[in-house]
Protein backbone atom coordinates (compact mmCIF):
# COMPACT_ATOMS: atom_id res chain seq x y z
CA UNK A 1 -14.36 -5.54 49.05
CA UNK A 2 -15.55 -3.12 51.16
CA UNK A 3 -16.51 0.83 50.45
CA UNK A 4 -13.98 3.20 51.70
CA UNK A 5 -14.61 7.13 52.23
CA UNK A 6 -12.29 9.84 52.98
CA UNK A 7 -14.01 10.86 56.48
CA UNK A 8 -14.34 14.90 56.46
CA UNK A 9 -14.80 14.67 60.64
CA UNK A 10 -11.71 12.34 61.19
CA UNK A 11 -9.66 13.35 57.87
CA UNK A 12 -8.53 10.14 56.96
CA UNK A 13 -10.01 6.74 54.66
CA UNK A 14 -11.73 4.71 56.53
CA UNK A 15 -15.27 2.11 55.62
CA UNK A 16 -17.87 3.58 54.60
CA UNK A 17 -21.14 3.15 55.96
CA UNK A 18 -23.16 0.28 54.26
CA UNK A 19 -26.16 2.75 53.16
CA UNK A 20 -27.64 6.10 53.52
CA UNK A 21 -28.58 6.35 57.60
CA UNK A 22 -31.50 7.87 56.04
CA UNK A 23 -33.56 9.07 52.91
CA UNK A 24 -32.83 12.06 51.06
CA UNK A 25 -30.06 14.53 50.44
CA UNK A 26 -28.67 14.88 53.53
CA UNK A 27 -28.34 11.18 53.97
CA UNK A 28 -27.17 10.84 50.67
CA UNK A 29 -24.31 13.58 51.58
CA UNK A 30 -23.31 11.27 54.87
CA UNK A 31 -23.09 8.35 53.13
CA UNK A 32 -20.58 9.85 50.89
CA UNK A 33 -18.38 11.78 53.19
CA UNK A 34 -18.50 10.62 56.67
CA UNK A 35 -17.26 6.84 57.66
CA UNK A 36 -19.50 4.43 59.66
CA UNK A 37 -16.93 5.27 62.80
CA UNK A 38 -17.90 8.65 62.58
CA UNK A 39 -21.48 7.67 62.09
CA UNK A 40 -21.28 5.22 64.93
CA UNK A 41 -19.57 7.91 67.61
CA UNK A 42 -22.75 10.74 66.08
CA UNK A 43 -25.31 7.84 67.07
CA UNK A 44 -23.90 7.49 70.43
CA UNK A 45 -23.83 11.50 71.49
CA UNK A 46 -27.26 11.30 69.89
CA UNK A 47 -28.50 8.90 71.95
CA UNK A 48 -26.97 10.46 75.46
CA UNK A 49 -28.55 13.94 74.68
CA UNK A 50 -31.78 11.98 74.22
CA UNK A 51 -31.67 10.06 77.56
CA UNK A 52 -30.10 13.32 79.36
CA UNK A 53 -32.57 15.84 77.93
CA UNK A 54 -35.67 14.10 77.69
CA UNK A 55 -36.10 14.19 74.44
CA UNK A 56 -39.05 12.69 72.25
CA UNK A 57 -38.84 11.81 68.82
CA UNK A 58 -42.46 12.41 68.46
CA UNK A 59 -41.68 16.67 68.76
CA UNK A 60 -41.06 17.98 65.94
CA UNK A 61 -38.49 20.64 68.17
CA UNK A 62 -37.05 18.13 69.71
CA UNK A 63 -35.78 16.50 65.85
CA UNK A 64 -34.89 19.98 64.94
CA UNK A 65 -32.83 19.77 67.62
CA UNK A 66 -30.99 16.76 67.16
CA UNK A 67 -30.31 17.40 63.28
CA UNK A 68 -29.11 20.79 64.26
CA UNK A 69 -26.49 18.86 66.66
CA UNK A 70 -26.01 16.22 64.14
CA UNK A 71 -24.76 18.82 61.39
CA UNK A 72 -22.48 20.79 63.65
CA UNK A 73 -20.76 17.54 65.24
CA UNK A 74 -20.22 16.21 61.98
CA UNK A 75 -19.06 19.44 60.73
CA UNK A 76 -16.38 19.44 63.64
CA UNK A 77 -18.45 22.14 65.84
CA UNK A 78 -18.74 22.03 69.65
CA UNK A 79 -22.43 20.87 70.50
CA UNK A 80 -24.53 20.73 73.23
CA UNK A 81 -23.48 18.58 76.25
CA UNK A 82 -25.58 16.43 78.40
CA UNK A 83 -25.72 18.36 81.44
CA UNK A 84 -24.97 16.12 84.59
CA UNK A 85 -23.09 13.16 82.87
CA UNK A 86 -20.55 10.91 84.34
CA UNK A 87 -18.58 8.90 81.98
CA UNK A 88 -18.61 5.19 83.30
CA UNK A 89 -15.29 3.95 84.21
């Protein structure tokens, strides 16, 4: 049977994620509170503000960044926006 959470960014129980997306606390804390949906939707605005803003995962700013973003979208906060992007049909 599969691990249900009740997701604190979409307020309702949905499956879990199958394991930490990371080491540490703060993975620790998604796993428990945020579904793999949620997780999944994070991962894709993620990857657009890295492909719109240049970003490099070898600058230490540039992960600062992105956590900062990750923490406010999954605490329901507006983030940044890729400047410039066109939603494909």
């Amino acid at each position: 049977m599969s691990r249900t959470v009740f997701c604190q960014l979409l307020k309702k129980d949905l499956p879990s994620l199958a394991q930490a997306p990371f080491p540490g606390p703060r993975g620790a804390e998604i796993f428990e509170n945020f579904s793999e949906q949620a997780w999944s939707q994070w991962q894709s605005m993620q990857t657009m503000l890295i492909n719109e803003k240049h970003l490099s995962m070898l600058d230490k700013d540039h992960r600062r960044y992105l956590n900062e973003q990750r923490d406010r979208y999954l605490a329901g906060e507006d983030i940044d926006q890729a400047e410039g992007y066109i939603a494909p049909d």
